[in-house]
Protein backbone atom coordinates (compact mmCIF):
# COMPACT_ATOMS: atom_id res chain seq x y z
CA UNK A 1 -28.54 14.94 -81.35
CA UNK A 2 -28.00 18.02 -79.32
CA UNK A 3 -30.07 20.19 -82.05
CA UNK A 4 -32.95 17.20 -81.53
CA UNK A 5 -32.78 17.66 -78.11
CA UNK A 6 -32.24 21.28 -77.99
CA UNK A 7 -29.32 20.00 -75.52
CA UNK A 8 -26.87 22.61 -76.43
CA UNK A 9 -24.94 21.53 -73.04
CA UNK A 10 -25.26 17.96 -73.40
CA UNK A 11 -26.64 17.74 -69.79
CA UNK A 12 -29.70 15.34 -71.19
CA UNK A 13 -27.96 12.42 -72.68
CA UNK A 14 -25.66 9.86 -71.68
CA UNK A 15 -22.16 8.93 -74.46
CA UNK A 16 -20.73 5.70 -73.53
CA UNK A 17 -17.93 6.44 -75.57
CA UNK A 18 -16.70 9.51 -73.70
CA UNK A 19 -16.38 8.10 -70.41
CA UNK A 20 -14.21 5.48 -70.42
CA UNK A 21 -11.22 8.04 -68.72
CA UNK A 22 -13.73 10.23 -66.42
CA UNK A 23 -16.83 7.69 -65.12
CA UNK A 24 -19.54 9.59 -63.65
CA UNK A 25 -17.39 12.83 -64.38
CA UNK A 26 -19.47 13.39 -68.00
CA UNK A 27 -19.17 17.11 -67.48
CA UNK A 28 -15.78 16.95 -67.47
CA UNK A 29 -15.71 16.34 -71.52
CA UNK A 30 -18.17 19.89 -71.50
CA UNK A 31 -14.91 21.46 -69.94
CA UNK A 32 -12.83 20.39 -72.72
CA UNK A 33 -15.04 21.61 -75.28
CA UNK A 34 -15.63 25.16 -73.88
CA UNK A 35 -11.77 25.39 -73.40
CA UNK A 36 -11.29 23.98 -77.24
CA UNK A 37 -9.25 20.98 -75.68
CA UNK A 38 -11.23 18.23 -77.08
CA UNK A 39 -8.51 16.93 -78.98
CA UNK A 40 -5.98 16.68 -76.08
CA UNK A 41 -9.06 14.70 -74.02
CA UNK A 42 -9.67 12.55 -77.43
CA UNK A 43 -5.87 11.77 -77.52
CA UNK A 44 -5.81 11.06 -73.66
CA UNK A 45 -8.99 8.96 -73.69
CA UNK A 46 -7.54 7.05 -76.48
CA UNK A 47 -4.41 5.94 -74.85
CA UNK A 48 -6.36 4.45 -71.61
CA UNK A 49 -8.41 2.73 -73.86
CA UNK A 50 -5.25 0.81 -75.55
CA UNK A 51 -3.90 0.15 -72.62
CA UNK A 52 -7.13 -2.18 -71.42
CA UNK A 53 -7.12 -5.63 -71.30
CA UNK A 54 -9.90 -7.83 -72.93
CA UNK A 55 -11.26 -8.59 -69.61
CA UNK A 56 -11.23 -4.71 -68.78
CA UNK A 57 -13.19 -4.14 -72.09
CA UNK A 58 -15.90 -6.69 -71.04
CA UNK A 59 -16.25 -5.78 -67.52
CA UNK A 60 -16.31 -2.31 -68.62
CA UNK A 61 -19.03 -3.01 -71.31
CA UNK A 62 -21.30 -4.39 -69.09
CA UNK A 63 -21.49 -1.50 -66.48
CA UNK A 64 -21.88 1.00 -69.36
CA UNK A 65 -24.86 -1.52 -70.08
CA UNK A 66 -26.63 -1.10 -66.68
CA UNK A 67 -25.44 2.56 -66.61
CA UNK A 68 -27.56 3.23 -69.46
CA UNK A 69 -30.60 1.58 -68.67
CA UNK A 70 -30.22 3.13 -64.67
CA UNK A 71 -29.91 6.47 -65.88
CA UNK A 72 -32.76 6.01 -68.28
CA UNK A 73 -34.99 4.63 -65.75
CA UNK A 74 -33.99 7.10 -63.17
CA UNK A 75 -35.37 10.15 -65.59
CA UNK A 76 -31.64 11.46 -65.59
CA UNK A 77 -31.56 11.14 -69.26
CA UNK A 78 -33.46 11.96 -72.38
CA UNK A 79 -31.12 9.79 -74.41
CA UNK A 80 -28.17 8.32 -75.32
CA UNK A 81 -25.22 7.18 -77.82
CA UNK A 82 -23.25 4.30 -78.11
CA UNK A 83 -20.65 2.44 -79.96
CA UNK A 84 -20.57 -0.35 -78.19
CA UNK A 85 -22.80 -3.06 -80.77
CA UNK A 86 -23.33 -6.32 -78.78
CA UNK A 87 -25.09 -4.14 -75.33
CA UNK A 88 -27.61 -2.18 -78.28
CA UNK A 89 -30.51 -5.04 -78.01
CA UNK A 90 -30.18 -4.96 -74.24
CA UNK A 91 -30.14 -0.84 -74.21
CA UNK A 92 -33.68 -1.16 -76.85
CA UNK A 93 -35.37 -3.86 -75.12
CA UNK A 94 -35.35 -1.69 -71.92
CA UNK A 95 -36.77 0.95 -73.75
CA UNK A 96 -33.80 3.32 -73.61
CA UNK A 97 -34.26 5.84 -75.98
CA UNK A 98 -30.48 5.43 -77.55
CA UNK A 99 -28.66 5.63 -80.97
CA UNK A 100 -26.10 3.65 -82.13
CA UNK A 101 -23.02 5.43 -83.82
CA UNK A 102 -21.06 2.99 -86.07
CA UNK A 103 -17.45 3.08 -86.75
CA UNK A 104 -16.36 4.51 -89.66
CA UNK A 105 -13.75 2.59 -92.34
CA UNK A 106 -10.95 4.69 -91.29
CA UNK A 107 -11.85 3.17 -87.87
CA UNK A 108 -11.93 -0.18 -88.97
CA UNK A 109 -8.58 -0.03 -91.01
CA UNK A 110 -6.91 1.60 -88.36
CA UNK A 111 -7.75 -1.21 -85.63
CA UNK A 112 -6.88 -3.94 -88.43
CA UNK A 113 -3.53 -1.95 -88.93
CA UNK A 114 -3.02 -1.93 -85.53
CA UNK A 115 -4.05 -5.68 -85.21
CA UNK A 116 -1.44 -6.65 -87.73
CA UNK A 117 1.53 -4.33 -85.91
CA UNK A 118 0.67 -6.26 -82.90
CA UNK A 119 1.01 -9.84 -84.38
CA UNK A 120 3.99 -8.97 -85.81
CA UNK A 121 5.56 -7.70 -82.36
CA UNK A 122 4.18 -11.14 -80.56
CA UNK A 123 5.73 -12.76 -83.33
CA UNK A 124 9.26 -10.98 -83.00
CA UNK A 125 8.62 -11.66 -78.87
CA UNK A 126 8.19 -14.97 -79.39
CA UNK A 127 11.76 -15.35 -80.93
CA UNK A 128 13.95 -14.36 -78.77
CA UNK A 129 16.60 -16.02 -77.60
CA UNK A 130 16.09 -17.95 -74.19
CA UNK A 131 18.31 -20.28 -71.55
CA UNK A 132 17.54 -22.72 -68.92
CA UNK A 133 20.04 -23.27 -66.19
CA UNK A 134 19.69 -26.69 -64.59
CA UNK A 135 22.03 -27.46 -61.32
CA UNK A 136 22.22 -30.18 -58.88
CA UNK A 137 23.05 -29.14 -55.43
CA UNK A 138 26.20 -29.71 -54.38
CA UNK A 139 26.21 -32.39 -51.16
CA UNK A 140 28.30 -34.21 -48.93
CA UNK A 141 27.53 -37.25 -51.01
CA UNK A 142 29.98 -39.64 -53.10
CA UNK A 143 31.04 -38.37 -56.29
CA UNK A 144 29.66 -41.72 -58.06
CA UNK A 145 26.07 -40.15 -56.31
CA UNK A 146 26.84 -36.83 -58.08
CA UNK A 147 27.81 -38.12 -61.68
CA UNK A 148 24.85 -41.08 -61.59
CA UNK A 149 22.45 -38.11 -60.74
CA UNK A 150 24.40 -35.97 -63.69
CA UNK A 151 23.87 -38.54 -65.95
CA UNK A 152 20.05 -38.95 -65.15
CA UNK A 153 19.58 -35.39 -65.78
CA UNK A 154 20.77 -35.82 -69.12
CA UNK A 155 18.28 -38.65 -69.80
CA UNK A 156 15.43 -37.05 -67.95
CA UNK A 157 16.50 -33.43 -70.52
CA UNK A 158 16.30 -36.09 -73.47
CA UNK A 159 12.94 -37.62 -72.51
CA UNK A 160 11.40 -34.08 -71.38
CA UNK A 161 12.26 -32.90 -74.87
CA UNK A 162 10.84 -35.87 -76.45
CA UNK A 163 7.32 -35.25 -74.75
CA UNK A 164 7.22 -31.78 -75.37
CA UNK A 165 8.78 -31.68 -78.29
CA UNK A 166 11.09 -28.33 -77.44
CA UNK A 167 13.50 -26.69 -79.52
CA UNK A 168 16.36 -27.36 -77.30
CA UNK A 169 20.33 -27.11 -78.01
CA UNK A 170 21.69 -29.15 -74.90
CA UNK A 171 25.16 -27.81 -73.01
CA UNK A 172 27.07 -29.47 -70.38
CA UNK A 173 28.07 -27.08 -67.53
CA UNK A 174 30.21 -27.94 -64.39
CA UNK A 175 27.63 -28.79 -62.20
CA UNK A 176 24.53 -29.58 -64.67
CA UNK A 177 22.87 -28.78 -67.80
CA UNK A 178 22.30 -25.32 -69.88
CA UNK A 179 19.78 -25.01 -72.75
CA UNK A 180 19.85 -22.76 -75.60
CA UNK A 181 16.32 -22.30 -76.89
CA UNK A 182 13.95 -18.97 -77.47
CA UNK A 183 10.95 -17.37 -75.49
CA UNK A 184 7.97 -19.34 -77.55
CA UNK A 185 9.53 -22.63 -76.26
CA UNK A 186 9.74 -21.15 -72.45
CA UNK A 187 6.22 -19.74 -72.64
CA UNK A 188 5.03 -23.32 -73.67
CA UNK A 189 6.78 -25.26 -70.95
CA UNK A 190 6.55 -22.75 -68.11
CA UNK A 191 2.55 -22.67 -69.14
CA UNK A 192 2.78 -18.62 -69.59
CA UNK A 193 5.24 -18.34 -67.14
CA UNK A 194 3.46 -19.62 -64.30
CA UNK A 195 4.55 -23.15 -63.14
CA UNK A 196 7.89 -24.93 -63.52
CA UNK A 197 6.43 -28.14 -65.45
CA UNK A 198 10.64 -28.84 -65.67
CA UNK A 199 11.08 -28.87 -62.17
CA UNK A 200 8.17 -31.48 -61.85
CA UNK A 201 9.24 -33.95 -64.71
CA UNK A 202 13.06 -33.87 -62.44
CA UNK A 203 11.28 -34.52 -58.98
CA UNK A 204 8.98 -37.10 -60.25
CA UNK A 205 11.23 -39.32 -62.51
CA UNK A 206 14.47 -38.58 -61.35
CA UNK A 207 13.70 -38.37 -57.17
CA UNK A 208 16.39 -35.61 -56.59
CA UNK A 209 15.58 -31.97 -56.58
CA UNK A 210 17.35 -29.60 -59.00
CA UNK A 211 17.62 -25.67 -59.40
CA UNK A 212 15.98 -24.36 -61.89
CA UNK A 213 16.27 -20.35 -63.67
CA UNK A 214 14.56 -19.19 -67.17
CA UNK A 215 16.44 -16.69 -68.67
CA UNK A 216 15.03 -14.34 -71.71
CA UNK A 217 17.36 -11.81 -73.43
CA UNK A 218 17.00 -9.81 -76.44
CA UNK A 219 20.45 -11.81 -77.28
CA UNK A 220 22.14 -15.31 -76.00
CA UNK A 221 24.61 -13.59 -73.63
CA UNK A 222 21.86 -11.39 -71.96
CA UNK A 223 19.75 -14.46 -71.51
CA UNK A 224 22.72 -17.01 -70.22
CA UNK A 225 23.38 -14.42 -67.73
CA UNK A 226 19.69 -13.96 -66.84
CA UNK A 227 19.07 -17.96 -66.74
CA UNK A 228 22.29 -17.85 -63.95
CA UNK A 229 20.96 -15.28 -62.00
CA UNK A 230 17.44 -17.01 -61.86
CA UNK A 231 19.25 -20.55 -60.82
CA UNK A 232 20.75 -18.74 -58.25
CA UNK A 233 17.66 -17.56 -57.07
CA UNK A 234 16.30 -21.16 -56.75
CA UNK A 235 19.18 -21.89 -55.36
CA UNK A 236 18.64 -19.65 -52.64
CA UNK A 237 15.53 -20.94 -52.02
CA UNK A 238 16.36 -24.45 -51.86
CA UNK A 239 15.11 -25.64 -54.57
CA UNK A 240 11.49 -24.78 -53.46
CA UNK A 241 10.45 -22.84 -56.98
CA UNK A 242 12.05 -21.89 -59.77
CA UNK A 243 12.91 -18.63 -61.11
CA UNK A 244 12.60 -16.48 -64.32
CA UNK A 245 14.03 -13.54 -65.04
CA UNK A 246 13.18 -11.86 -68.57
CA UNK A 247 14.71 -9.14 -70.58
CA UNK A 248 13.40 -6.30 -68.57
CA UNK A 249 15.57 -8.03 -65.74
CA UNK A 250 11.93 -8.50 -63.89
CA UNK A 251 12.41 -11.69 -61.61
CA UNK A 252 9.38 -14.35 -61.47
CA UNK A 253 8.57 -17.62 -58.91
CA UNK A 254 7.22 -20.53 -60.75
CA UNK A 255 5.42 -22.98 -59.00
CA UNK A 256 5.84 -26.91 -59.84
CA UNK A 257 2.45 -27.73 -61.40
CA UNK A 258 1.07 -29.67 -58.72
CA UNK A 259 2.19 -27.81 -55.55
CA UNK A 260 -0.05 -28.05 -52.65
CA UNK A 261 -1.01 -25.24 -50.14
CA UNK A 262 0.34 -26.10 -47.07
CA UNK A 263 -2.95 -25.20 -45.00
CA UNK A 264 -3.11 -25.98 -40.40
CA UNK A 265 -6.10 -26.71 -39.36
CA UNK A 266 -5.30 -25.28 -35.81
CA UNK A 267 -5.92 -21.12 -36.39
CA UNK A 268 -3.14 -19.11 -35.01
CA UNK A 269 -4.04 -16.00 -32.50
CA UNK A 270 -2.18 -14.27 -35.24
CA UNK A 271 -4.30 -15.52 -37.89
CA UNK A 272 -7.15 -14.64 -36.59
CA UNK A 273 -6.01 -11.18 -35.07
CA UNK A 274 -5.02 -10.29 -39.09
CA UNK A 275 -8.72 -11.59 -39.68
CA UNK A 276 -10.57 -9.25 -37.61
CA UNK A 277 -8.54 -6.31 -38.70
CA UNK A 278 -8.99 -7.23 -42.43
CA UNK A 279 -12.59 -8.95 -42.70
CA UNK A 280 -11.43 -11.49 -44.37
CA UNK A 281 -11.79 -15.09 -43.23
CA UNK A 282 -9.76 -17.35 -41.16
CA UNK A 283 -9.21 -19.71 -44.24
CA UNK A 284 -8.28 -17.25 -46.54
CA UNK A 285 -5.47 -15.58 -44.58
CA UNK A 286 -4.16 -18.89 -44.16
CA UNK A 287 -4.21 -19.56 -47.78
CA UNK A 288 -2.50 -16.27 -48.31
CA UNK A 289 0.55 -17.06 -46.12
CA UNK A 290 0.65 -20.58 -47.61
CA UNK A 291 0.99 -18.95 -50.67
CA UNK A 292 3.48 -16.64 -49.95
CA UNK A 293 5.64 -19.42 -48.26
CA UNK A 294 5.04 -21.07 -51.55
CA UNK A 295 6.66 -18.68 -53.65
CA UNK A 296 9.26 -17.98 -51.40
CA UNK A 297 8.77 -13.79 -51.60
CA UNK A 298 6.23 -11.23 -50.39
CA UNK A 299 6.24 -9.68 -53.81
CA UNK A 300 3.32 -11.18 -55.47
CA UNK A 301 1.12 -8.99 -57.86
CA UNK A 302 -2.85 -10.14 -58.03
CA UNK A 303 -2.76 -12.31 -60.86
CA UNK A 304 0.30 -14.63 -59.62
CA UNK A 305 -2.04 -15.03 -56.51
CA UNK A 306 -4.91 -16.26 -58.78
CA UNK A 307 -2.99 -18.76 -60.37
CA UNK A 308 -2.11 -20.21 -57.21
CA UNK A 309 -5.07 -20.20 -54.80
CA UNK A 310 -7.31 -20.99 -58.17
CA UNK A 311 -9.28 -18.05 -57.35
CA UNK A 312 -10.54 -15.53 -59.99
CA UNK A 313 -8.67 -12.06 -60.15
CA UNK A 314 -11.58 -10.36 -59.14
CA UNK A 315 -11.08 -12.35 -55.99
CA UNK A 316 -7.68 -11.79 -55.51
CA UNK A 317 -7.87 -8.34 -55.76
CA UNK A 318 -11.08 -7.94 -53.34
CA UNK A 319 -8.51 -9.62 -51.18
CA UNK A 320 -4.97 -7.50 -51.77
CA UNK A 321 -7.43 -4.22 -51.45
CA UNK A 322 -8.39 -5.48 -47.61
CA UNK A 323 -4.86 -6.43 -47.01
CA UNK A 324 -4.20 -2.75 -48.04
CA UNK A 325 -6.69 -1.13 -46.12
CA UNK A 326 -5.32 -2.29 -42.78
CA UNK A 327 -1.73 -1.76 -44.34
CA UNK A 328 -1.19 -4.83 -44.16
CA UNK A 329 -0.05 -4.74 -47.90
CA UNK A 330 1.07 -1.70 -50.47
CA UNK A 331 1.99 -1.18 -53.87
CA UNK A 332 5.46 -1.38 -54.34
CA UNK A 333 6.03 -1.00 -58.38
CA UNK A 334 4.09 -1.62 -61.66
CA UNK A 335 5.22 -4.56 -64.22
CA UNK A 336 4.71 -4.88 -67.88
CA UNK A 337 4.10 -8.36 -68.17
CA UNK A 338 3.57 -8.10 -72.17
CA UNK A 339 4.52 -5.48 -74.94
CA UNK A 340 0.80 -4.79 -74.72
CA UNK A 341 -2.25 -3.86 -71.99
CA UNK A 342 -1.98 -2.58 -68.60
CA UNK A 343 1.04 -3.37 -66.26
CA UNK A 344 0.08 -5.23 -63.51
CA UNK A 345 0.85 -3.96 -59.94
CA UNK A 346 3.48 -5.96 -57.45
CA UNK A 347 1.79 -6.09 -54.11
CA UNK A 348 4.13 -6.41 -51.32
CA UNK A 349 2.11 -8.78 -48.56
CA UNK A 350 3.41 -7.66 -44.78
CA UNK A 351 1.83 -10.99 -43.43
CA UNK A 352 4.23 -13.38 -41.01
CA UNK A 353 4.65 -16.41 -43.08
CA UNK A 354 6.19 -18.37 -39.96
CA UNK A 355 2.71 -17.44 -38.01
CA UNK A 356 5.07 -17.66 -34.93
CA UNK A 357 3.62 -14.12 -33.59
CA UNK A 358 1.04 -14.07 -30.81
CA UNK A 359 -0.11 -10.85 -31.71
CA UNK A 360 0.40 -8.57 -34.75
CA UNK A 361 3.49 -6.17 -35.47
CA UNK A 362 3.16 -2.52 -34.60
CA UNK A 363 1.01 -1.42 -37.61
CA UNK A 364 0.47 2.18 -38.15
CA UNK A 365 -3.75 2.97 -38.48
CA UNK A 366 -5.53 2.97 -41.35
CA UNK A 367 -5.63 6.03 -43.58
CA UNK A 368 -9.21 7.46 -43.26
CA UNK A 369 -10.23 9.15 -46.41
């Protein structure tokens, strides 16, 4: 193409394949070839491009889509390259002067290789060994109170396991219930580790609340011990959510599956102070903090907030990034969530759940770039 062209410095076409770890920095990739680099930016440009998420891929498709046809239009460009199949009609039928390059069979049986190693790893995953810890709280209340409500739990494990048909091993403990099962069965009743669907069966059939903690190990004892820690948790938070706590020892809320945002209609002067500073609305700050109080921590990464305000992660993140702008939220670590794809940041949210403060905290200024 560059002999075609005569564009010996590639300054006249666009490659959507070679900008995936510089956007809009194109002449970057002319560095690495004058300094006989290209490899090292190959190798680099291939390990972003692994670590991207299907929704990353199709986001990212469709801007290379309307980059092509901008720069096209614009008279920026002479022509262009691709590898990207399903945008070609879209690139031709704008006229774009652009040539597909197709993927060789090396290609192919590398990504079907790679395919098949990652099956095998979800497969492996979803067999490790898991533990619930179920507690009743301990009360002031008759002992007959305690062991009717112990033997309810019982039934309501028995029933639970009936409807979902889990692969449960039921122990008695001193003050409730442990189960022995692996991480396929906790994915499925946790609904991806989200909600506590557990926790809702106990609250809506048995009327008392219970602690709940998930606990995944890469062996029985690691897991027992992270199911007790996670109880604990609940524990600590009354009850309110349970916990998880997988074998990275990285600690997750999970909502019940019907928990409602607790939303006032009166707007606080704090609420609306946060508002002006952030640009977001009224409602949504409140949401935020209802959320927040929800899970019971200010450690919350974007998709967790998705999940519970129903919102896309677009949205949540359009809403974290405002947060952080007025520093009213930062980064505070990154999580692998899966053996695969990007991990996602935990966000720590500075907003006052109790909305008990006239006015905001003293809140260093914004960073101006």
């Amino acid at each position: 193409m560059a002999y075609k062209y005569q564009d010996w410095n590639f300054e006249q076409g666009y490659f959507d394949f070679c900008d995936y770890l510089c956007p809009d920095q194109e002449s970057s990739l002319i560095e690495y070839l004058k300094k006989g680099t290209f490899r090292e930016w190959l190798d680099e440009n291939n390990r972003y491009i692994d670590s991207l998420s299907p929704e990353d891929i199709q986001a990212m498709t469709q801007r290379k889509l309307e980059k092509h046809i901008r720069l096209w239009k614009s008279g920026k460009i002479k022509y262009s390259l691709s590898r990207m199949s399903p945008i070609m009609p879209q690139i031709l039928a704008e006229g774009v002067e652009c040539t597909y390059i197709p993927f060789s069979i090396e290609d192919m049986r590398s990504g079907f290789q790679q395919l098949i190693q990652e099956i095998l790893v979800l497969r492996l995953r979803n067999n490790l060994p898991a533990a619930i810890d179920i507690l009743l709280p301990v009360s002031e209340d008759p002992v007959r109170v305690f062991q009717d409500r112990y033997e309810a739990m019982e039934r309501l494990i028995t029933a639970f396991n009936k409807k979902y048909l889990c692969d449960f091993i039921v122990h008695e403990t001193h003050l409730g219930f442990r189960i022995s099962t692996n991480h396929k069965t906790v994915e499925r009743i946790t609904a991806g580790m989200t909600v506590c669907l557990l926790k809702e069966y106990f609250e809506q059939h048995g009327g008392f609340k219970v602690y709940i903690g998930y606990g995944i190990g890469t062996d029985l004892a690691q897991a027992e011990a992270a199911a007790v820690d996670a109880s604990r948790e609940s524990k600590i938070a009354l009850g309110r959510v349970s916990y998880l706590k997988d074998e990275n020892r990285v600690l997750a809320a999970l909502s019940d599956g019907h928990a409602e945002l607790s939303i006032s209609s009166e707007i606080s002067p704090y609420v609306r102070e946060v508002s002006d500073m952030s640009g977001l609305s009224t409602l949504t700050i409140q949401k935020l903090i209802a959320a927040l109080r929800l899970i019971g921590t200010e450690e919350v990464t974007t998709q967790e907030l998705s999940r519970i305000l129903h919102i896309t992660i677009r949205s949540a993140n359009r809403f974290v990034a405002a947060l952080v702008k007025c520093n009213l939220a930062r980064v505070l670590y990154s999580r692998q969530n899966n053996t695969k794809g990007r991990p996602s940041k935990v966000y720590q949210i500075l907003l006052d759940v109790t909305e008990e403060n006239k006015g905001l905290p003293d809140i260093p200024a914004p960073e101006r770039n």
